[in-house]
N, C-alpha and C. Protein backbone atom coordinates (compact mmCIF):
# COMPACT_ATOMS: atom_id res chain seq x y z
N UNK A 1 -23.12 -27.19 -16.09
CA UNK A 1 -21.99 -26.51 -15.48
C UNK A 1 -20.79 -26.51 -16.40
N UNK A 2 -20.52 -27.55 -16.84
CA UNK A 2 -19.29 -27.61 -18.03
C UNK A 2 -19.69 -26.89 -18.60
N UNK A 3 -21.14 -26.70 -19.31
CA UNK A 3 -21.04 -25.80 -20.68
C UNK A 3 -20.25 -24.11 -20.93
N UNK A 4 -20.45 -23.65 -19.13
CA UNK A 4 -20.55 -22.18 -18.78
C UNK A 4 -18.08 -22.00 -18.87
N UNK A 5 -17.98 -23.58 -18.78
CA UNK A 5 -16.37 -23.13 -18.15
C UNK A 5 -15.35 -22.51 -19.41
N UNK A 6 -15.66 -22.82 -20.69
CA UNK A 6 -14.69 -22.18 -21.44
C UNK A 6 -15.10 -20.77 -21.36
N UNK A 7 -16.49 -19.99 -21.35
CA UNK A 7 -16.96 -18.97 -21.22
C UNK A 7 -16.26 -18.05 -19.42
N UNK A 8 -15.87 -18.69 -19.20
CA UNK A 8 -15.39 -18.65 -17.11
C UNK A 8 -14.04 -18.53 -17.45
N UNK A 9 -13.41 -19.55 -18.35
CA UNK A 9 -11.94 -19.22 -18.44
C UNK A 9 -11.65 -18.09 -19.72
N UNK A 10 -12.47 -18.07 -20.44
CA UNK A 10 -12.18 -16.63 -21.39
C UNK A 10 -12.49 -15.25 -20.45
N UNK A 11 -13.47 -15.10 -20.10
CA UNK A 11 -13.14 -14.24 -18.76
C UNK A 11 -12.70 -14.12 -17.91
N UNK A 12 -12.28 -14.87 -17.53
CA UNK A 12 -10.97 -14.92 -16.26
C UNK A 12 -9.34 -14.66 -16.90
N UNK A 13 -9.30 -15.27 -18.21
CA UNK A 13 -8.12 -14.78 -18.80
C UNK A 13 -8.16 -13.39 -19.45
N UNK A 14 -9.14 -12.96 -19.90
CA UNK A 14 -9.15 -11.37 -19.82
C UNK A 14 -8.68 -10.64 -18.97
N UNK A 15 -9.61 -10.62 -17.62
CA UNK A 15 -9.35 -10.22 -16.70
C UNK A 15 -8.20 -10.11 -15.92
N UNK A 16 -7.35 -11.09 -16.59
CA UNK A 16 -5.75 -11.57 -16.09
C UNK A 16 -4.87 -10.65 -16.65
N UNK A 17 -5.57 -10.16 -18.00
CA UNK A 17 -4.61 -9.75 -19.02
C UNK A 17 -4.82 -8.33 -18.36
N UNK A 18 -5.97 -7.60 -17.98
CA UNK A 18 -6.48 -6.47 -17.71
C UNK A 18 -5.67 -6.05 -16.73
N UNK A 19 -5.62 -6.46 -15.51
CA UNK A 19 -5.11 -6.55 -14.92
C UNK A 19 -3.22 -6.46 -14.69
N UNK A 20 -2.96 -7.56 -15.59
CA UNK A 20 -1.55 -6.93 -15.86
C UNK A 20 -1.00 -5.96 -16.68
N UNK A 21 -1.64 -5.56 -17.27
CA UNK A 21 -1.74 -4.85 -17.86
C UNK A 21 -1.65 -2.97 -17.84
N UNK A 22 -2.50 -3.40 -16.68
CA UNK A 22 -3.07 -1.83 -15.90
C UNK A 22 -2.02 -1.88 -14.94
N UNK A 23 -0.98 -3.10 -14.68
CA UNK A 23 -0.19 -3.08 -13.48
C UNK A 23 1.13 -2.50 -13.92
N UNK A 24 1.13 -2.40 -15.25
CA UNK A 24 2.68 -1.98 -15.93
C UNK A 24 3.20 -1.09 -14.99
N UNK A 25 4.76 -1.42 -14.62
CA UNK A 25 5.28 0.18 -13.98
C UNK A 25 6.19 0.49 -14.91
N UNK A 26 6.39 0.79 -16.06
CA UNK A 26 7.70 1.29 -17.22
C UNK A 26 7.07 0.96 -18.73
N UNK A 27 7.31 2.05 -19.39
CA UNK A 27 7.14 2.24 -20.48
C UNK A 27 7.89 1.22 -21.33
N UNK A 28 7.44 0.45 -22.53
CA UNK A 28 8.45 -0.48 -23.36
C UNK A 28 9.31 -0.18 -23.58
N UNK A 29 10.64 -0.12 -23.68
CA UNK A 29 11.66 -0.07 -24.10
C UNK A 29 12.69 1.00 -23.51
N UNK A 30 12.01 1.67 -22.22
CA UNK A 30 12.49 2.33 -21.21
C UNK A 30 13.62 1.65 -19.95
N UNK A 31 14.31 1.76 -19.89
CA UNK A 31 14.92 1.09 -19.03
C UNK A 31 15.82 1.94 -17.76
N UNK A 32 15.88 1.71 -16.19
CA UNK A 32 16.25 2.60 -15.14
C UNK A 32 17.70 2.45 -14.81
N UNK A 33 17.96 3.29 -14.01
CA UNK A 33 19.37 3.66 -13.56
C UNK A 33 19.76 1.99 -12.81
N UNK A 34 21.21 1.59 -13.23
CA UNK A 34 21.87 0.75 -12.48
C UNK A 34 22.98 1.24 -11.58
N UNK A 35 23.15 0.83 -10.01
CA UNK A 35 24.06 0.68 -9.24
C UNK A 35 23.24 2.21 -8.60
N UNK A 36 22.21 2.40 -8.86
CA UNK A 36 21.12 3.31 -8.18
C UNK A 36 21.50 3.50 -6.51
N UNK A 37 21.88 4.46 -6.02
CA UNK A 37 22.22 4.63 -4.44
C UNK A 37 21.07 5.79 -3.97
N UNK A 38 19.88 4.98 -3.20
CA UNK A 38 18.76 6.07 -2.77
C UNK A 38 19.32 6.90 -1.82
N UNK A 39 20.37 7.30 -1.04
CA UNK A 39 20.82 7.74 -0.20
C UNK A 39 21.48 8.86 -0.72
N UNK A 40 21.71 9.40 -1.73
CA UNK A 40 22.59 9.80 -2.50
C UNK A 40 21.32 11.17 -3.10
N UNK A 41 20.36 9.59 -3.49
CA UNK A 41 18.79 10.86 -4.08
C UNK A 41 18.21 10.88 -3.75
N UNK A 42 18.30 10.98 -2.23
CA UNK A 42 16.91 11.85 -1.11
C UNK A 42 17.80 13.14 -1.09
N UNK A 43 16.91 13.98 -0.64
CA UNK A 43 16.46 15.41 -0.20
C UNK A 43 15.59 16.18 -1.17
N UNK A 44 15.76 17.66 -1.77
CA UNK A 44 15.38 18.34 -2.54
C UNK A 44 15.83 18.44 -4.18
N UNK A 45 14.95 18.08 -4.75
CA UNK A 45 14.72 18.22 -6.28
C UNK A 45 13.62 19.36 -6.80
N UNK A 46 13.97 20.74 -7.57
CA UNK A 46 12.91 21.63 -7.92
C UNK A 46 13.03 20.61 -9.87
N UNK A 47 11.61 20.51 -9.54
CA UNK A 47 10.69 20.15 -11.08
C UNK A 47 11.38 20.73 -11.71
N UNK A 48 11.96 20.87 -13.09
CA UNK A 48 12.32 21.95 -14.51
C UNK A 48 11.57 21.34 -15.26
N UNK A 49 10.59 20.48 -15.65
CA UNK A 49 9.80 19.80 -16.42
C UNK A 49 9.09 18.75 -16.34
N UNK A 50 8.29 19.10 -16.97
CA UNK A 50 7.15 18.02 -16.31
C UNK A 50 5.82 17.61 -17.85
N UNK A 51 5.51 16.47 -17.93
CA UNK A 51 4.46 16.25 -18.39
C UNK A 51 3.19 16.57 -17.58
N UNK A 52 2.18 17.33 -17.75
CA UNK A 52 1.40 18.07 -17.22
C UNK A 52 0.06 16.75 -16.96
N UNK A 53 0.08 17.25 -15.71
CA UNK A 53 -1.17 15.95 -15.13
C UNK A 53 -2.17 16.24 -13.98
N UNK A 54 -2.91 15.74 -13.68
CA UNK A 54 -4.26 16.63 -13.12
C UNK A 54 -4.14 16.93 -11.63
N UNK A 55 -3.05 15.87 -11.09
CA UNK A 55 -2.43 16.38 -9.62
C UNK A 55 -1.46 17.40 -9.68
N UNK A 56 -0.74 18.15 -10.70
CA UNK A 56 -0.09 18.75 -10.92
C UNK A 56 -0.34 19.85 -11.91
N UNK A 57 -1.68 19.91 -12.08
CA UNK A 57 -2.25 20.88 -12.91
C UNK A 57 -1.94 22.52 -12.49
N UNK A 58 -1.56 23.67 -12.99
CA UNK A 58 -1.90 24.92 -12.42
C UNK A 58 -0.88 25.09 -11.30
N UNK A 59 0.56 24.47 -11.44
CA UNK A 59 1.44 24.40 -10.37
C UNK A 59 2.42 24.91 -10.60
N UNK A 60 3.56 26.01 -10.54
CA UNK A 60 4.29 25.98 -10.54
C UNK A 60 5.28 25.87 -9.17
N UNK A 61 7.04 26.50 -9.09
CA UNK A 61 7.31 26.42 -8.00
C UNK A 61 7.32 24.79 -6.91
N UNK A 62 7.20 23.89 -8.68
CA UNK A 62 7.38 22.80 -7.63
C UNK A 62 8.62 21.63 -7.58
N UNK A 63 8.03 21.01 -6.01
CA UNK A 63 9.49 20.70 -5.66
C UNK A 63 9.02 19.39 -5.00
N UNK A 64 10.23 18.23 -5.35
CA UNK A 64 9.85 16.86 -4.66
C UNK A 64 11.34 16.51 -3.47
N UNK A 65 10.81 16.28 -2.23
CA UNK A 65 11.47 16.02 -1.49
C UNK A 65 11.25 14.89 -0.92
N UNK A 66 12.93 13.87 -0.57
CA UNK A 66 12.73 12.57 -0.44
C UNK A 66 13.33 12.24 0.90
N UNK A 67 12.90 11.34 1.53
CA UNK A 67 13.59 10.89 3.08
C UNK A 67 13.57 9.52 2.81
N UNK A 68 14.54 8.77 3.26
CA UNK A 68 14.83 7.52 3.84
C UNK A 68 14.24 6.90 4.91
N UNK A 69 13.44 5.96 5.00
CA UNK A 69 12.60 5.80 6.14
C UNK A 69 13.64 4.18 6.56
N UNK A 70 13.13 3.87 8.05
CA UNK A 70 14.14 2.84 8.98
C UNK A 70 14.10 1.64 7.91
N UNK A 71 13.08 1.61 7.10
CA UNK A 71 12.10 0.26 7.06
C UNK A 71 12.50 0.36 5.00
N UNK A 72 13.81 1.03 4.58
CA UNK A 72 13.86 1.13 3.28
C UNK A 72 13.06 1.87 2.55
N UNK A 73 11.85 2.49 2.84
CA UNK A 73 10.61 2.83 2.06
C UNK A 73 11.66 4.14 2.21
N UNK A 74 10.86 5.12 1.22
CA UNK A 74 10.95 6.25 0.97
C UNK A 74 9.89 7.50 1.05
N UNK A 75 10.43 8.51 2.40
CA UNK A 75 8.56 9.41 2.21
C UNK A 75 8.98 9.98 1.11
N UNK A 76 7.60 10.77 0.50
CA UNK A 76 7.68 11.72 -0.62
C UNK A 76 7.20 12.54 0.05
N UNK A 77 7.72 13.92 -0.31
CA UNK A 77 6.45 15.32 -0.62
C UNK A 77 6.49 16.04 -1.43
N UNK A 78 5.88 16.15 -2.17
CA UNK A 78 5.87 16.84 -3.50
C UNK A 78 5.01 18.38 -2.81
N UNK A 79 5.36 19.38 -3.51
CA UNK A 79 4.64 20.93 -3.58
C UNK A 79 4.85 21.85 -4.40
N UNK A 80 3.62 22.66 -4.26
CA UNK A 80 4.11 23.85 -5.50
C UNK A 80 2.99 24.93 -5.08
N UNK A 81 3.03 25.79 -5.68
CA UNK A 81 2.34 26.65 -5.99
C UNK A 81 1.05 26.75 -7.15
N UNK A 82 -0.30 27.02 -6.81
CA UNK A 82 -1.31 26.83 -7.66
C UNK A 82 -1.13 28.47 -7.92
N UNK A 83 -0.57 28.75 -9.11
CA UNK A 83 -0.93 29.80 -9.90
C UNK A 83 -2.37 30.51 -9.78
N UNK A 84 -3.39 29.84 -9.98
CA UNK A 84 -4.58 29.91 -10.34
C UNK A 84 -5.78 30.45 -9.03
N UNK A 85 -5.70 29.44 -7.99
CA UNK A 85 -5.97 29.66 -6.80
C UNK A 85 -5.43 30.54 -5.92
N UNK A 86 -4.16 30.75 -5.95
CA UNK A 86 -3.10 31.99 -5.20
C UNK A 86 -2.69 30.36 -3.75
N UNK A 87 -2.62 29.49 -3.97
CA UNK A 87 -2.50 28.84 -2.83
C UNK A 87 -1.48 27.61 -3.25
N UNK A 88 -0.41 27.32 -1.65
CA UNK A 88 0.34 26.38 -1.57
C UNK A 88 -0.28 24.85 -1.64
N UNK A 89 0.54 23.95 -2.36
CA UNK A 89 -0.60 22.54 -2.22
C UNK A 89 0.78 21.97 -1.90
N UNK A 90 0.81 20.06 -1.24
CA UNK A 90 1.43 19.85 -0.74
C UNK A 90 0.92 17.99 -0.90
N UNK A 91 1.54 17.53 -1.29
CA UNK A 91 0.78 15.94 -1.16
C UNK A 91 1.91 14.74 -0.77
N UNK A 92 1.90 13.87 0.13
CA UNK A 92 3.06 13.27 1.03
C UNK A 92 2.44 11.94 0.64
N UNK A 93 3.38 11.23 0.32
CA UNK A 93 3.13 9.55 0.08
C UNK A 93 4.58 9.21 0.20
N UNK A 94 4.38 7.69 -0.71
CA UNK A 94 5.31 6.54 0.19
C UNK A 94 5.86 5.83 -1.56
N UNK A 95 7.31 5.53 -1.31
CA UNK A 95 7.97 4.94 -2.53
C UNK A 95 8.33 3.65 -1.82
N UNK A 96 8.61 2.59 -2.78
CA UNK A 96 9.02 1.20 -2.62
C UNK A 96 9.83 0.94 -3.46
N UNK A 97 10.89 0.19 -3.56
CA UNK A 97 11.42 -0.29 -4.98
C UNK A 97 10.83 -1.75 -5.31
N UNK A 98 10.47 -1.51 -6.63
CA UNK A 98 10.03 -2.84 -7.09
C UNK A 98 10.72 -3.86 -6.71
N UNK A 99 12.17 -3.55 -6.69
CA UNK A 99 13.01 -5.06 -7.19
C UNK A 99 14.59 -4.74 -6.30
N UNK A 100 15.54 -4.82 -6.98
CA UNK A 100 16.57 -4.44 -6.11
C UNK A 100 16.50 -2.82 -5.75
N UNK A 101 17.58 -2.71 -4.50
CA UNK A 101 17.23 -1.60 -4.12
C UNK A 101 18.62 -0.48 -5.22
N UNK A 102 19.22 -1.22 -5.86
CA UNK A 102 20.39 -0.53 -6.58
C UNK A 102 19.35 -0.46 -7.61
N UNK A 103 18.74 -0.52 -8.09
CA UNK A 103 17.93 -0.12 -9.09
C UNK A 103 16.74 0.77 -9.35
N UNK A 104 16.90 1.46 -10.26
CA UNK A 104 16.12 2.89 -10.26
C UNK A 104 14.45 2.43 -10.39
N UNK A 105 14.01 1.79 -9.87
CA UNK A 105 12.73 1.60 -10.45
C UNK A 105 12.05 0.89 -9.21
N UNK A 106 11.30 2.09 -8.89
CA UNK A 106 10.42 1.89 -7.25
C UNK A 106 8.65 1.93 -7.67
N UNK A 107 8.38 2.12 -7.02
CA UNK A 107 6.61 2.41 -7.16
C UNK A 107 6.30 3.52 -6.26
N UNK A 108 5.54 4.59 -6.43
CA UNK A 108 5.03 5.09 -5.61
C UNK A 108 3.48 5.55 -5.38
N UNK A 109 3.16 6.11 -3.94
CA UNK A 109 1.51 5.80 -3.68
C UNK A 109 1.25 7.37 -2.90
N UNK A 110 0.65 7.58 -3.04
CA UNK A 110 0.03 9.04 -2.55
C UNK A 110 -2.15 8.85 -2.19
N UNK A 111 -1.86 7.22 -2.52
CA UNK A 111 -3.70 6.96 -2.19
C UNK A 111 -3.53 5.51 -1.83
N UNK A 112 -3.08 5.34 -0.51
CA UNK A 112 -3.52 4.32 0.23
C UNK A 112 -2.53 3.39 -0.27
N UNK A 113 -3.66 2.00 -0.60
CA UNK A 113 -3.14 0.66 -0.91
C UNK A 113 -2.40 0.64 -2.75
N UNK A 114 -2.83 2.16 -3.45
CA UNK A 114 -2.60 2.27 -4.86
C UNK A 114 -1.33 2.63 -5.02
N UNK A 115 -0.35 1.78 -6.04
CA UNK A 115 1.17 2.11 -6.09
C UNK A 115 0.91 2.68 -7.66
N UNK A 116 1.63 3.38 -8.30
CA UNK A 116 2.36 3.26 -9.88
C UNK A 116 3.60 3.46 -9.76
N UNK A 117 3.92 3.21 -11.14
CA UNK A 117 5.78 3.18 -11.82
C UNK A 117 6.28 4.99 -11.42
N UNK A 118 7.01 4.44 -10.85
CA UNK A 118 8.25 5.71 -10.84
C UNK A 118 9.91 5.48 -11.19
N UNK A 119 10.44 5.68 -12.39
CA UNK A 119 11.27 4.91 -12.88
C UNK A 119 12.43 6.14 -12.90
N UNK A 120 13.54 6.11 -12.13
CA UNK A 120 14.60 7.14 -12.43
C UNK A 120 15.31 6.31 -13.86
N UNK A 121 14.95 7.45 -14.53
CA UNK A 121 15.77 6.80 -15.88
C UNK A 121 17.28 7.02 -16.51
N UNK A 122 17.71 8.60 -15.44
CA UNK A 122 18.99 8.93 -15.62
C UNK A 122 19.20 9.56 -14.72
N UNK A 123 20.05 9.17 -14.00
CA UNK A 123 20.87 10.48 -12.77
C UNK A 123 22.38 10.77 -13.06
N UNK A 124 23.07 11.98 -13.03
CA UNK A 124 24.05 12.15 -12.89
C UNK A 124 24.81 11.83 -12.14
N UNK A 125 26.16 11.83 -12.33
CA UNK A 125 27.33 10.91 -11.58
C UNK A 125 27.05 11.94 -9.61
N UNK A 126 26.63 13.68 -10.01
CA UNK A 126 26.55 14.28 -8.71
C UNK A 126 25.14 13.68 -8.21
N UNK A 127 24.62 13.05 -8.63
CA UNK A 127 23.37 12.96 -8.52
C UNK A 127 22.52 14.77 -7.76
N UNK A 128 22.77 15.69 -8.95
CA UNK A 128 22.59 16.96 -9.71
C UNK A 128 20.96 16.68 -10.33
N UNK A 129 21.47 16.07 -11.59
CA UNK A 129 19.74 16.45 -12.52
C UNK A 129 19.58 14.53 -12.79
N UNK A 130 18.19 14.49 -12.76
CA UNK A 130 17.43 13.47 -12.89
C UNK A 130 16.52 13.44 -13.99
N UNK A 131 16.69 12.46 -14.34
CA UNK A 131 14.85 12.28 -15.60
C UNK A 131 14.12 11.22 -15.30
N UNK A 132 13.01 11.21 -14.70
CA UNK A 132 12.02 10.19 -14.24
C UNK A 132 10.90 10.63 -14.90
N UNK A 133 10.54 9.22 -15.35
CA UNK A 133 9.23 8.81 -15.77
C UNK A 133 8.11 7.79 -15.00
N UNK A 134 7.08 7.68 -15.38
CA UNK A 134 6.18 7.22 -14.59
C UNK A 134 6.25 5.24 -15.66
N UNK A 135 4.46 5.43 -15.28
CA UNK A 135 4.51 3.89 -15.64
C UNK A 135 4.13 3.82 -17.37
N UNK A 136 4.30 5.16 -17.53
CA UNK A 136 3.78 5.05 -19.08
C UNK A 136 4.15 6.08 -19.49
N UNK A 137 3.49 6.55 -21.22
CA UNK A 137 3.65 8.24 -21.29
C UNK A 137 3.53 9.42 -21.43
N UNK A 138 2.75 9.26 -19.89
CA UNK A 138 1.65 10.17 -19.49
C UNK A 138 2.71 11.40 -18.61
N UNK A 139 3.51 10.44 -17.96
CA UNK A 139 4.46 10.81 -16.85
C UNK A 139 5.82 10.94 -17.07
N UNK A 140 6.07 12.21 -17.19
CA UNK A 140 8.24 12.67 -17.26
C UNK A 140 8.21 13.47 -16.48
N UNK A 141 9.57 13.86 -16.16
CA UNK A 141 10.13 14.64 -14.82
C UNK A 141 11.47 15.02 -15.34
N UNK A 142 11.64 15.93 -15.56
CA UNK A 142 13.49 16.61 -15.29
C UNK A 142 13.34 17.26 -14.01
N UNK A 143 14.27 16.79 -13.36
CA UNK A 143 14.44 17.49 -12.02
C UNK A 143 15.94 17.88 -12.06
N UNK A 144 16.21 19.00 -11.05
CA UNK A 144 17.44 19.34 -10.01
C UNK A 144 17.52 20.13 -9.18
N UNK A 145 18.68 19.37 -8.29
CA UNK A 145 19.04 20.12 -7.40
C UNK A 145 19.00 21.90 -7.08
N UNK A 146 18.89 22.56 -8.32
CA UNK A 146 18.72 23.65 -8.35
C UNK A 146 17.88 24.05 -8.98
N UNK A 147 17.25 25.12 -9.16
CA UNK A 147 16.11 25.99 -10.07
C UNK A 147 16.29 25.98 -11.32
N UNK A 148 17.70 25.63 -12.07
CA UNK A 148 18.03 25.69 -12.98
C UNK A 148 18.43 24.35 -13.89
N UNK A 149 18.79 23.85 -14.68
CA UNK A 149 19.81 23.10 -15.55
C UNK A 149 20.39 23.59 -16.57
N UNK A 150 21.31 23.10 -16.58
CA UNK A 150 22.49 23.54 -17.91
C UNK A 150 21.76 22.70 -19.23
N UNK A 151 22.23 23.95 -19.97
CA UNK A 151 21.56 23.10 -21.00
C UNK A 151 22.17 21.87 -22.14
N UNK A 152 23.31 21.87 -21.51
CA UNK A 152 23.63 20.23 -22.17
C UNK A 152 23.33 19.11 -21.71
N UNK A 153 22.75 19.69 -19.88
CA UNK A 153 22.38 18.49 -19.40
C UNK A 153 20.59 18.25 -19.75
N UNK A 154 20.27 19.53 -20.10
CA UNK A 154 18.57 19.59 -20.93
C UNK A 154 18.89 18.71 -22.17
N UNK A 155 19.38 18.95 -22.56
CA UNK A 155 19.18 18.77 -24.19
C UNK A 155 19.77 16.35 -23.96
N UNK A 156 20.31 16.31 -23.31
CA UNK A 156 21.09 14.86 -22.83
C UNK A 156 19.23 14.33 -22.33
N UNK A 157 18.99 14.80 -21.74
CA UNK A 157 17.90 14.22 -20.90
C UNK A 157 16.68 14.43 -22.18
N UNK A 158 16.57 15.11 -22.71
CA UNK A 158 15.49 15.70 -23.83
C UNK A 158 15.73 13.98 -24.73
N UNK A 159 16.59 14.28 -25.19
CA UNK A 159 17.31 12.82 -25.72
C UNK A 159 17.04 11.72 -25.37
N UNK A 160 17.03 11.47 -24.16
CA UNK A 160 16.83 10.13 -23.80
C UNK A 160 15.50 9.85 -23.65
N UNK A 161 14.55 10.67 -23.02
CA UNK A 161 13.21 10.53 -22.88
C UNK A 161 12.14 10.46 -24.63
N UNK A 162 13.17 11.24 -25.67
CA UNK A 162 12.65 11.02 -27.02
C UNK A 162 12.88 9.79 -27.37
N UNK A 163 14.37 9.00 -26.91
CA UNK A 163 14.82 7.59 -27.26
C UNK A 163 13.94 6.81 -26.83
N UNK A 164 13.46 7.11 -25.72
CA UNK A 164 12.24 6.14 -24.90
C UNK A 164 10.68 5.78 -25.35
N UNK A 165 10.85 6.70 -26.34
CA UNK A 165 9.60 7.18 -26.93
C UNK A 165 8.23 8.06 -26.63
N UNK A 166 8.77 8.56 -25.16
CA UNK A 166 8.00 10.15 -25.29
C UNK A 166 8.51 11.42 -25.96
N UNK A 167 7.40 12.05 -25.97
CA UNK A 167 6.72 13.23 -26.56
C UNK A 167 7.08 14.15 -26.40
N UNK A 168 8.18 14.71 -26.47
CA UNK A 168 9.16 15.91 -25.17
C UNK A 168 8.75 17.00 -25.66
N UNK A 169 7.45 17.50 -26.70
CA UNK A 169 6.96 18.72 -27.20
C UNK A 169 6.01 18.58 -26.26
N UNK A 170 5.66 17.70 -25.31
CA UNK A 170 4.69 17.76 -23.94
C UNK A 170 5.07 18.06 -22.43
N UNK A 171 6.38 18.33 -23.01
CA UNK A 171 6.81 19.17 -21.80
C UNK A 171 6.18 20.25 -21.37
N UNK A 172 5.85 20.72 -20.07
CA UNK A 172 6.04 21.85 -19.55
C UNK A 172 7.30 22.76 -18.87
N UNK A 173 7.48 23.98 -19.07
CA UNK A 173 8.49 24.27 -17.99
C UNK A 173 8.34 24.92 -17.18
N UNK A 174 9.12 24.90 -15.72
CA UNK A 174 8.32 24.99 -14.56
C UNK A 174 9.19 26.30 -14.25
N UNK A 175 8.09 27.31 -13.96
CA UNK A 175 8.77 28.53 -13.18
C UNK A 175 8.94 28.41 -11.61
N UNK A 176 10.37 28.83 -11.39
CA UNK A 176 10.72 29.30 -9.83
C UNK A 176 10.85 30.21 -9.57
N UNK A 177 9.60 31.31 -8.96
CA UNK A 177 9.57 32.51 -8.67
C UNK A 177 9.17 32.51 -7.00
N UNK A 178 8.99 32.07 -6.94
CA UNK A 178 8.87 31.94 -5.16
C UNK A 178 9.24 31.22 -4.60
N UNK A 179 9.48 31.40 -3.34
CA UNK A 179 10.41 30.72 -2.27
C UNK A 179 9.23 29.68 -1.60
N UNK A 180 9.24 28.12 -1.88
CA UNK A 180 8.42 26.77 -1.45
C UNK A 180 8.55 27.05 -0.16
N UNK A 181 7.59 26.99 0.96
CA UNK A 181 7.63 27.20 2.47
C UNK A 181 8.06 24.96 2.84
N UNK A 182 7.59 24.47 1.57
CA UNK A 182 7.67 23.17 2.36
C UNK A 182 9.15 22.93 2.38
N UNK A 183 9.83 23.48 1.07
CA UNK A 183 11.33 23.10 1.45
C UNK A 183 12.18 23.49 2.60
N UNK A 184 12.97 22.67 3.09
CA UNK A 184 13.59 22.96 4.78
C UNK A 184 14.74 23.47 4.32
């Protein structure tokens, strides 16, 4: 039985590492909004950019909307338009904040018991345009309040997400040509 335990604890410390590993919610050297007020950034945000990903594949017209729930959590619903299909898609999950609630850096889940990093990395003083990233950098977001952004506030956010060390030639940009039925 002894012989098997350094072989038990090298796999178990793998597995430790694996594990935390796969649990990352923020990219190295990324860091989120302080004195963060979620009340401020619920409602409607239309996408202007996006790192392109397989729940969000073939979408334009899309838009993330946020509510305050009794219990601190946050619903999501994200929607858009599938170009491709001719059809509305629509997917509703649940945000948490990791840590304090003044701080930009929550988790969110759209499959059950599964959370990842959702990290607001810059909001404006109107809380106007946003840049969120995920738990790595797979995942960016320019959002606003409107269909549009100015482009000093593009080019500010372009900036920071290059400082962070994504890929901002992996942007997509998101057309708003139709009117979202999910937005109220």
């Amino acid at each position: 039985m002894m012989k098997n335990f350094p072989k038990f604890t090298l796999i178990a410390s793998l597995l430790g590492c694996f594990i935390l590993l796969s649990c990352q919610s923020i990219p190295k050297g990324a860091t989120v909004v302080q004195n963060f007020d979620a009340q401020k950034y619920t409602g409607t945000w239309y996408e202007i950019a996006r790192i392109d990903f397989k729940q969000e594949r073939n979408l334009n017209n899309t838009v993330a909307q946020y509510t305050l729930k009794d219990n601190g959590d946050i619903k999501v619903v994200n929607s858009g338009y599938n170009y491709i299909k001719e059809e509305w898609k629509d997917a509703v999950g649940n945000a948490k904040f990791r840590g304090k609630a003044s701080e930009g850096a929550l988790k969110v889940s759209f499959f059950g018991p599964f959370y990842s990093g959702y990290n607001v990395f810059a909001v404006d003083k109107e809380y106007k345009y946003a840049l969120v990233g995920g738990k790595n950098y797979d995942y960016l977001w320019i959002l606003s309040r409107e269909k549009s952004i100015p482009e000093q506030m593009k080019q500010k956010y372009l900036k920071i997400a290059t400082d962070f060390g994504y890929n901002v030639s992996d942007l997509i940009w998101i057309e708003h040509n139709k009117d979202n039925p999910f937005v109220k």
